[in-house]
Protein backbone atom coordinates (compact mmCIF):
# COMPACT_ATOMS: atom_id res chain seq x y z
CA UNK A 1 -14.71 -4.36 0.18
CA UNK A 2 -12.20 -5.05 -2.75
CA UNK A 3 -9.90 -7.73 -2.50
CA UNK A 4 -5.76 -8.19 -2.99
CA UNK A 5 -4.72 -7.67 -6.21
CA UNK A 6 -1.30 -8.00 -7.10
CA UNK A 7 -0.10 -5.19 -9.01
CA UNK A 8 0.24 -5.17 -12.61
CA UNK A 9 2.95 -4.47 -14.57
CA UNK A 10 3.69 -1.88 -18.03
CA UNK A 11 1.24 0.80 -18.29
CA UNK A 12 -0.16 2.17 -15.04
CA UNK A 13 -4.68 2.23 -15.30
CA UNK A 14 -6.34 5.15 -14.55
CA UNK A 15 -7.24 3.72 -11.23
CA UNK A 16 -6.32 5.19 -7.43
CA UNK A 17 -4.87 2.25 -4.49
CA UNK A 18 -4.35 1.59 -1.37
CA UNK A 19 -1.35 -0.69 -0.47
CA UNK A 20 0.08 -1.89 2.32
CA UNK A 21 3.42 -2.69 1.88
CA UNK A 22 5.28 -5.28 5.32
CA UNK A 23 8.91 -3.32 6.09
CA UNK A 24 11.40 -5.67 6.73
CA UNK A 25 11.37 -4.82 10.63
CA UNK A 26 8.19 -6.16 10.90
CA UNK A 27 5.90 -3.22 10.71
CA UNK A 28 2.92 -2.45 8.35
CA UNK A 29 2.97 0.55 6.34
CA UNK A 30 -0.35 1.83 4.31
CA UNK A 31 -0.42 4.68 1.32
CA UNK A 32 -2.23 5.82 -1.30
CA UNK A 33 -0.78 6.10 -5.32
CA UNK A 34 -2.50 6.13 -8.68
CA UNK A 35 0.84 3.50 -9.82
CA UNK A 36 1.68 0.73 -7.28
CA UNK A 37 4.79 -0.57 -9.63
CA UNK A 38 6.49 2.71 -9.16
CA UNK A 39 5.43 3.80 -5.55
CA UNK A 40 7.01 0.52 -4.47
CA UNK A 41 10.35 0.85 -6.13
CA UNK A 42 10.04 4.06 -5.06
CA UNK A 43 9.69 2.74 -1.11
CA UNK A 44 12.65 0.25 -1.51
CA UNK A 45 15.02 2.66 -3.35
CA UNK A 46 14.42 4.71 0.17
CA UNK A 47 13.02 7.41 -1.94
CA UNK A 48 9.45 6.66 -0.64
CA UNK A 49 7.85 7.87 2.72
CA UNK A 50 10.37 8.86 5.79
CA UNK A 51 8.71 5.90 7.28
CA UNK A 52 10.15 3.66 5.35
CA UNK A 53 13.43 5.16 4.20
CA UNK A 54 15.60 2.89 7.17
CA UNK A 55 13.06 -0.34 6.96
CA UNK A 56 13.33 -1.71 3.22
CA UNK A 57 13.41 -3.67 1.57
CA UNK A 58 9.37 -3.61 1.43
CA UNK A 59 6.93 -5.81 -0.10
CA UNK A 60 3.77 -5.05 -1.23
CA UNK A 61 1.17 -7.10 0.75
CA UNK A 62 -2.09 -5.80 0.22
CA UNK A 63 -3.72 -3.65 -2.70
CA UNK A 64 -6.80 -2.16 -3.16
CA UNK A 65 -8.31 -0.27 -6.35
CA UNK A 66 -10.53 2.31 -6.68
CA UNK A 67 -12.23 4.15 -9.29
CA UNK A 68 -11.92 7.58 -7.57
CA UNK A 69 -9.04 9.33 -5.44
CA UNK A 70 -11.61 10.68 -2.64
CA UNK A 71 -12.43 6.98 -2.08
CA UNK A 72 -9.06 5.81 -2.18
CA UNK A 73 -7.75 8.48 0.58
CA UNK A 74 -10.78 7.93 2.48
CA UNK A 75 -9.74 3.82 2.70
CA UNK A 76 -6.26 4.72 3.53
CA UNK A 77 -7.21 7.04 5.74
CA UNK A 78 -9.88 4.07 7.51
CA UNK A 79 -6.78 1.41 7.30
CA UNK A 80 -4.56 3.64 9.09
CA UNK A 81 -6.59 4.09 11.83
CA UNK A 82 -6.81 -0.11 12.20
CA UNK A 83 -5.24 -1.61 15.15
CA UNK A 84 -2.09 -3.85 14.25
CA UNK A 85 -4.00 -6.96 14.62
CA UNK A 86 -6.83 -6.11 12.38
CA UNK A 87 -4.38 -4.95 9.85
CA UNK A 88 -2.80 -7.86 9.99
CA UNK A 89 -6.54 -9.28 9.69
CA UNK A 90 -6.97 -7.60 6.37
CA UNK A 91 -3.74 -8.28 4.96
CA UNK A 92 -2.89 -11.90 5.79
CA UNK A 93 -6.72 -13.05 6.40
């Protein structure tokens, strides 16, 4: 399984992620974006998911890469089905 990277900065890669980004009420949200700089600034400008219009500021917690975006959606689609705690599990060990 591929491990926390924080996200780079400049020029996005040609790679697909999974983040998890911690709203500030408390709660865990998980997406998919081929540029985690942007999607996050994107998230805590409120122009990001409806989810997390009313709960930023966000910060980016967890990130996975992946060389294709059918593997990518597919782990998004796996994290989102987690239960809280073993999100938490995956994101804070």
């Amino acid at each position: 399984m591929p491990q926390y990277r924080p996200p780079t900065t400049g020029v996005p890669s040609d790679g697909h992620y999974v983040y998890v980004l911690a709203c500030s009420d408390g709660t865990l949200y998980t997406g998919y974006t081929t540029d985690p700089e942007r999607r996050v600034a994107e998230h805590d400008a409120g122009e990001g998911a409806k989810y997390t219009r009313g709960r930023t500021p966000v910060e980016l917690v967890h990130l996975e890469e992946y060389d294709s975006k059918s593997a990518a959606m597919s782990r998004e689609y796996e994290i989102k089905q987690f239960s809280r705690a073993r999100k938490e599990e995956l994101v804070f060990g």
